[in-house]
Each structure stands twice: as structure tokens, then as C-alpha cells.
C-alpha atoms as a PDB file:
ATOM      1  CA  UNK A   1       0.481  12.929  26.871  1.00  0.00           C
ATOM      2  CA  UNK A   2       0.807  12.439  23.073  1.00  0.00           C
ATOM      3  CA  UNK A   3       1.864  16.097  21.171  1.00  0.00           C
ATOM      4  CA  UNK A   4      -0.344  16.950  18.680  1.00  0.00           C
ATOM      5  CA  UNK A   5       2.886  15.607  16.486  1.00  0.00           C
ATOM      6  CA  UNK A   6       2.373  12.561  17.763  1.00  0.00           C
ATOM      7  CA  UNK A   7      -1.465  11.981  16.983  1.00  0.00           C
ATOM      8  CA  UNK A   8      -0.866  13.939  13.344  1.00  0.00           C
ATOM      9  CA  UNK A   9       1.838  11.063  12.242  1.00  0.00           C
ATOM     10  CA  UNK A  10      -0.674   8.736  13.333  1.00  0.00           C
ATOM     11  CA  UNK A  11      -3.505  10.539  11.205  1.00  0.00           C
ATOM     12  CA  UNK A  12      -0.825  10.606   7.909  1.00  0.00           C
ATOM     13  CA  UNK A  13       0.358   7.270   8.578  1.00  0.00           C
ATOM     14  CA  UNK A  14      -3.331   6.012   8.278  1.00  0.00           C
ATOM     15  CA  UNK A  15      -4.395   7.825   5.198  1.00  0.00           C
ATOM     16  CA  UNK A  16      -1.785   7.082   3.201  1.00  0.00           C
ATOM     17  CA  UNK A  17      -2.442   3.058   4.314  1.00  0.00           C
ATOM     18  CA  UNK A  18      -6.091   4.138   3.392  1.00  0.00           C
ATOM     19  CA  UNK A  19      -4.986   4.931   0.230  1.00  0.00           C
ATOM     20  CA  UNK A  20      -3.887   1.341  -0.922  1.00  0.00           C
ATOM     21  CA  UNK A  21      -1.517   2.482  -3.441  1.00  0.00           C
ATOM     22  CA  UNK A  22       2.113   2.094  -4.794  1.00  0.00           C
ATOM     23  CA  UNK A  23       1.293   6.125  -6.443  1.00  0.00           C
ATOM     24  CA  UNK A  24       3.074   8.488  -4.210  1.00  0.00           C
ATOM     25  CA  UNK A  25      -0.075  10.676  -2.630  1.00  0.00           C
ATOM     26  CA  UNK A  26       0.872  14.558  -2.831  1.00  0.00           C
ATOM     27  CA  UNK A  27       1.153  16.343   0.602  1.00  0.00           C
ATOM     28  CA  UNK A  28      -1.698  18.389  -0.276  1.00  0.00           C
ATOM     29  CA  UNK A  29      -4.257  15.779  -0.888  1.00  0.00           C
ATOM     30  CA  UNK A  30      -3.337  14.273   2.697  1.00  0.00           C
ATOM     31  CA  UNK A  31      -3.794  17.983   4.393  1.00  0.00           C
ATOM     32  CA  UNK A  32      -7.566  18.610   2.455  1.00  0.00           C
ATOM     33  CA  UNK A  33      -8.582  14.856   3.723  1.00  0.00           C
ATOM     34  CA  UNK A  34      -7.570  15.164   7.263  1.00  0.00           C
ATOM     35  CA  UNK A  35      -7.839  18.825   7.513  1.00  0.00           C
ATOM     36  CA  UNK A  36      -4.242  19.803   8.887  1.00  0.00           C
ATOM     37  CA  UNK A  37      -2.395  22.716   7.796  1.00  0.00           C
ATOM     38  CA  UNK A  38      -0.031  21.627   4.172  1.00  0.00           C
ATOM     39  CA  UNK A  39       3.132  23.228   6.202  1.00  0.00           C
ATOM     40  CA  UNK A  40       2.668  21.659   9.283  1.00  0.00           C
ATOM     41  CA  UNK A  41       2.484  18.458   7.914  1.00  0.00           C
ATOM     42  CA  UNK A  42       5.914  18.951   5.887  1.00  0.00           C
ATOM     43  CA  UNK A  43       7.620  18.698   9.508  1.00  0.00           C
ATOM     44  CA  UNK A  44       5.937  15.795  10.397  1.00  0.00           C
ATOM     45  CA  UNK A  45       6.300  13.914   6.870  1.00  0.00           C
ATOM     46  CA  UNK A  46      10.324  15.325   7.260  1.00  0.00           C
ATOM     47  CA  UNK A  47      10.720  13.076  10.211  1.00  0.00           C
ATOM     48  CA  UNK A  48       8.578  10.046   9.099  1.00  0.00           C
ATOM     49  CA  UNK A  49      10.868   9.941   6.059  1.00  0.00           C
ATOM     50  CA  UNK A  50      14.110  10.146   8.331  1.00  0.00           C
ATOM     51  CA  UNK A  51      12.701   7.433  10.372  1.00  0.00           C
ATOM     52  CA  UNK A  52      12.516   5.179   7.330  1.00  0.00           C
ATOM     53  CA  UNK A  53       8.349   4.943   7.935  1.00  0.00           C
ATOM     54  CA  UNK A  54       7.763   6.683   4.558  1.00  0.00           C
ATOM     55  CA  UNK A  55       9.182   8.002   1.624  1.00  0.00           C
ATOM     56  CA  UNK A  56       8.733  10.750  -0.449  1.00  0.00           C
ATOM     57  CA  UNK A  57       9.403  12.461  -4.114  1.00  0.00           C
ATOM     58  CA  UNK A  58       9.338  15.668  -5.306  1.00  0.00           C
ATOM     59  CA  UNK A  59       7.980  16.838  -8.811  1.00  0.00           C
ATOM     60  CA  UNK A  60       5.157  15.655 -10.890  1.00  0.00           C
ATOM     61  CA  UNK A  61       3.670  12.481  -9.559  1.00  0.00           C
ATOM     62  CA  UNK A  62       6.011  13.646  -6.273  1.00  0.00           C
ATOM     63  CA  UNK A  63       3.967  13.282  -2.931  1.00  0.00           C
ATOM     64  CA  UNK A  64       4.223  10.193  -0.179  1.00  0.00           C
ATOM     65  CA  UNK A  65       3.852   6.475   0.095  1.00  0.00           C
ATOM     66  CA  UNK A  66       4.779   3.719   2.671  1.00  0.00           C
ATOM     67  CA  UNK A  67       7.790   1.959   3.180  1.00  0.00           C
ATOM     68  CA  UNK A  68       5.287  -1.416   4.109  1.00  0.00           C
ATOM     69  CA  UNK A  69       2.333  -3.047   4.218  1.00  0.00           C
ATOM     70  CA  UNK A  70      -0.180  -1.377   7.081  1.00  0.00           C
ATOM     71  CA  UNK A  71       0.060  -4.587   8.989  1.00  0.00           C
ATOM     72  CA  UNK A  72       3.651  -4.177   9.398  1.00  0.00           C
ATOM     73  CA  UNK A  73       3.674  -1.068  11.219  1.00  0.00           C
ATOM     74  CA  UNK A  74       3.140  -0.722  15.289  1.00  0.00           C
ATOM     75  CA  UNK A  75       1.555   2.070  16.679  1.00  0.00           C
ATOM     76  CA  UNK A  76       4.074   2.483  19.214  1.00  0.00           C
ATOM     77  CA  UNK A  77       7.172   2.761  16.522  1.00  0.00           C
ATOM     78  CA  UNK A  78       5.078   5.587  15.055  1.00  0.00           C
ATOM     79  CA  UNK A  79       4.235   7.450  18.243  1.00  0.00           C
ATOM     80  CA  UNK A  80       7.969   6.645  19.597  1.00  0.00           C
ATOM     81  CA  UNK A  81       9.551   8.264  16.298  1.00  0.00           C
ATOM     82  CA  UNK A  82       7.549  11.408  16.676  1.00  0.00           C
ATOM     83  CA  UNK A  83       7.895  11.496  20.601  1.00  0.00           C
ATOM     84  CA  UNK A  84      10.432  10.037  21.879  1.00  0.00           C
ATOM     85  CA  UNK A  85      10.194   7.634  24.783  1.00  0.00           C
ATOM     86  CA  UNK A  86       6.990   6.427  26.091  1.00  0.00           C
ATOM     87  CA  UNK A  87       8.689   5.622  29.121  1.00  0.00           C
ATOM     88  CA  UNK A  88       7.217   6.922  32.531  1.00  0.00           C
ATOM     89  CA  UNK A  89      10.811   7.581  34.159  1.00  0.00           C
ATOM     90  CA  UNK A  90      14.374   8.612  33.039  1.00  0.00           C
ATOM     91  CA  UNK A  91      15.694   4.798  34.200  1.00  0.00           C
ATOM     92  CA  UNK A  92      13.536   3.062  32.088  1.00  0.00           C
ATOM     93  CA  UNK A  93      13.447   5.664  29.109  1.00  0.00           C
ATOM     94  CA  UNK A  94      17.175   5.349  29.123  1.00  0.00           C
ATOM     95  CA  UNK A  95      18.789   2.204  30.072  1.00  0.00           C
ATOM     96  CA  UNK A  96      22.505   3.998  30.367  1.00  0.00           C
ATOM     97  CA  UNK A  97      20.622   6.823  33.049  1.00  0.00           C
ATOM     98  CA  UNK A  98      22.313   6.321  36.260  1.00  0.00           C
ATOM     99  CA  UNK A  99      20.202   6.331  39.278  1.00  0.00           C
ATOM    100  CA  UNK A 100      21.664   5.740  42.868  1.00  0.00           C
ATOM    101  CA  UNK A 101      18.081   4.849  44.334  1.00  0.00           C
ATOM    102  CA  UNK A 102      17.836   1.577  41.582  1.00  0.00           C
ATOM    103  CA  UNK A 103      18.919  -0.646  44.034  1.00  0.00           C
ATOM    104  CA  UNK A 104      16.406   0.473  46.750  1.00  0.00           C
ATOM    105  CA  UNK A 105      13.715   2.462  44.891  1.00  0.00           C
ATOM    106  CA  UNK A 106      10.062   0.789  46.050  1.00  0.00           C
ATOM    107  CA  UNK A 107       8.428   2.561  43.068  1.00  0.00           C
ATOM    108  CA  UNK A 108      10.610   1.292  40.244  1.00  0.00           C
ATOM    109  CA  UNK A 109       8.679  -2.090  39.781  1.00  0.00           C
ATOM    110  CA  UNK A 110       5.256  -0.059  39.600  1.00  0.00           C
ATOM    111  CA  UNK A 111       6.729   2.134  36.689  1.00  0.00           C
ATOM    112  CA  UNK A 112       8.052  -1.265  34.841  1.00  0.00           C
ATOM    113  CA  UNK A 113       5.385  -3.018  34.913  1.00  0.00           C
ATOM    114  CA  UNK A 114       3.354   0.439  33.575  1.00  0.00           C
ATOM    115  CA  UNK A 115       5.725   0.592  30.874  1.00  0.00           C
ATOM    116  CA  UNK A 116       5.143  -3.066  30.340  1.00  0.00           C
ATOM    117  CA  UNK A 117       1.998  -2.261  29.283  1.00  0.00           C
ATOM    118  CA  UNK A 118       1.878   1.046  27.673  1.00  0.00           C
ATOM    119  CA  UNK A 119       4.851  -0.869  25.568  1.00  0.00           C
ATOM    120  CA  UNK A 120       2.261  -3.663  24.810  1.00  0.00           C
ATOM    121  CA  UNK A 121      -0.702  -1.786  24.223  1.00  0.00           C
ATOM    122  CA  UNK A 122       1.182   0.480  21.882  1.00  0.00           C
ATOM    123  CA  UNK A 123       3.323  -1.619  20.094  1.00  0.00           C
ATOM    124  CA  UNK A 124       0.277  -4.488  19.804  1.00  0.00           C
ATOM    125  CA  UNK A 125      -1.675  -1.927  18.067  1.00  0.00           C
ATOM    126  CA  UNK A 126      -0.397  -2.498  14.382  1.00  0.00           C
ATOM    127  CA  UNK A 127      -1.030   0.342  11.504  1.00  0.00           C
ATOM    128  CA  UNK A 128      -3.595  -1.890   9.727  1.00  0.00           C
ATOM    129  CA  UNK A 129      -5.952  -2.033  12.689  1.00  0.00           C
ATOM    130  CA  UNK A 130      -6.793   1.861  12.586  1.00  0.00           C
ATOM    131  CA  UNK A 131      -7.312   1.606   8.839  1.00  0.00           C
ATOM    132  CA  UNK A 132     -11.413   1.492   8.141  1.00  0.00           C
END
């Protein structure tokens, strides 16, 4: 299931590509349009800037802007960054996990190809094609 993290990077992510600016858009602006507390959205804009999907500056004319055009963006590098694998199981989530069953497991190609396809639905999706 997606965290309400998750689906609020999504909803920040799209209004600052509704925006269609090169202005930095203050934190507060975002939080009255898409009606999310001001404070909760400083953790999530924290780690969009750490992942390089934003940046930000402080002061007059300080708020948030993208890194790239809408188009250039996947949904599924946004949802990843703010939750972590969208693997089903540990041995796909985490190529270096060590299972003994691997070899013998009759469920492992059912969870690849699922992850196939969450992976391709996701990461199909771009930025620009949630943007009215």
C-alpha cells in the first residue's frame, strides 16, 4: 500500500509541475492548494530535495521548484524515493538478500513477473501525465 507520504509527494510533485514556472513556489502556497498541513509537507519536500527531485530556497522569493521538465519524471522514481521498494518480496526488493529456497521456490516467478508490472505501470506513468 502507498503511505500517505507516498501519495502527498505525488500531490507536491504535481502542483508545482502545475505551476509552469522557473519562480520557486513557497511551501505555503502548495499546503492552501492541496490542503495538507505546511509542517507535514516540510518532511516530505526535505526528502524530495535529498533525492535530487526538487530544490528549494529559503528567504524572500524562497519556496520550491523542479529539478525537470514534468515529462521527465516517472511516477515510480517518485513513489520509490518516498517508499522505498515497490517490490513484493525481500529477493527481488534486494538483489544482495540471500534466500536458500531461490533455486527451488515455485512462487518466485509469480512475484517477478508482478513486479514486472507494478515496475512498468509505475515507472510508465511519467509526471506530466497527472498534470491537468
Amino acid at each position: 500500500m502507498i503511505s500517505t507520504k507516498g501519495r502527498y509527494a505525488l500531490r507536491v510533485m504535481i502542483d508545482l509541475a502545475e505551476q509552469d514556472t522557473d519562480e520557486f513556489i513557497p511551501l505555503k502556497d502548495i499546503a492552501e492548494r492541496q490542503d495538507i498541513s505546511k509542517k507535514y509537507l516540510e518532511i516530505i519536500v526535505k526528502e524530495l530535495v535529498k533525492g535530487k527531485l526538487i530544490v528549494g530556497a529559503s528567504g524572500k522569493g524562497g519556496g520550491y521548484k523542479l529539478v525537470r521538465k514534468p515529462e521527465k519524471y516517472s511516477v515510480g522514481e517518485i513513489i520509490e524515493l518516498m517508499e522505498g521498494s515497490l517490490s513484493p518480496v525481500a529477493c527481488l526488493a534486494d538483489r544482495s538478500y540471500k534466500c536458500e529456497r531461490k533455486r527451488v521456490c515455485q512462487t518466485l516467478p509469480m512475484w517477478k513477473e508482478f513486479d514486472d508490472m507494478v515496475h512498468a505501470f509505475f515507472y510508465g506513468k511519467k509526471l506530466s501525465d497527472l498534470v491537468k
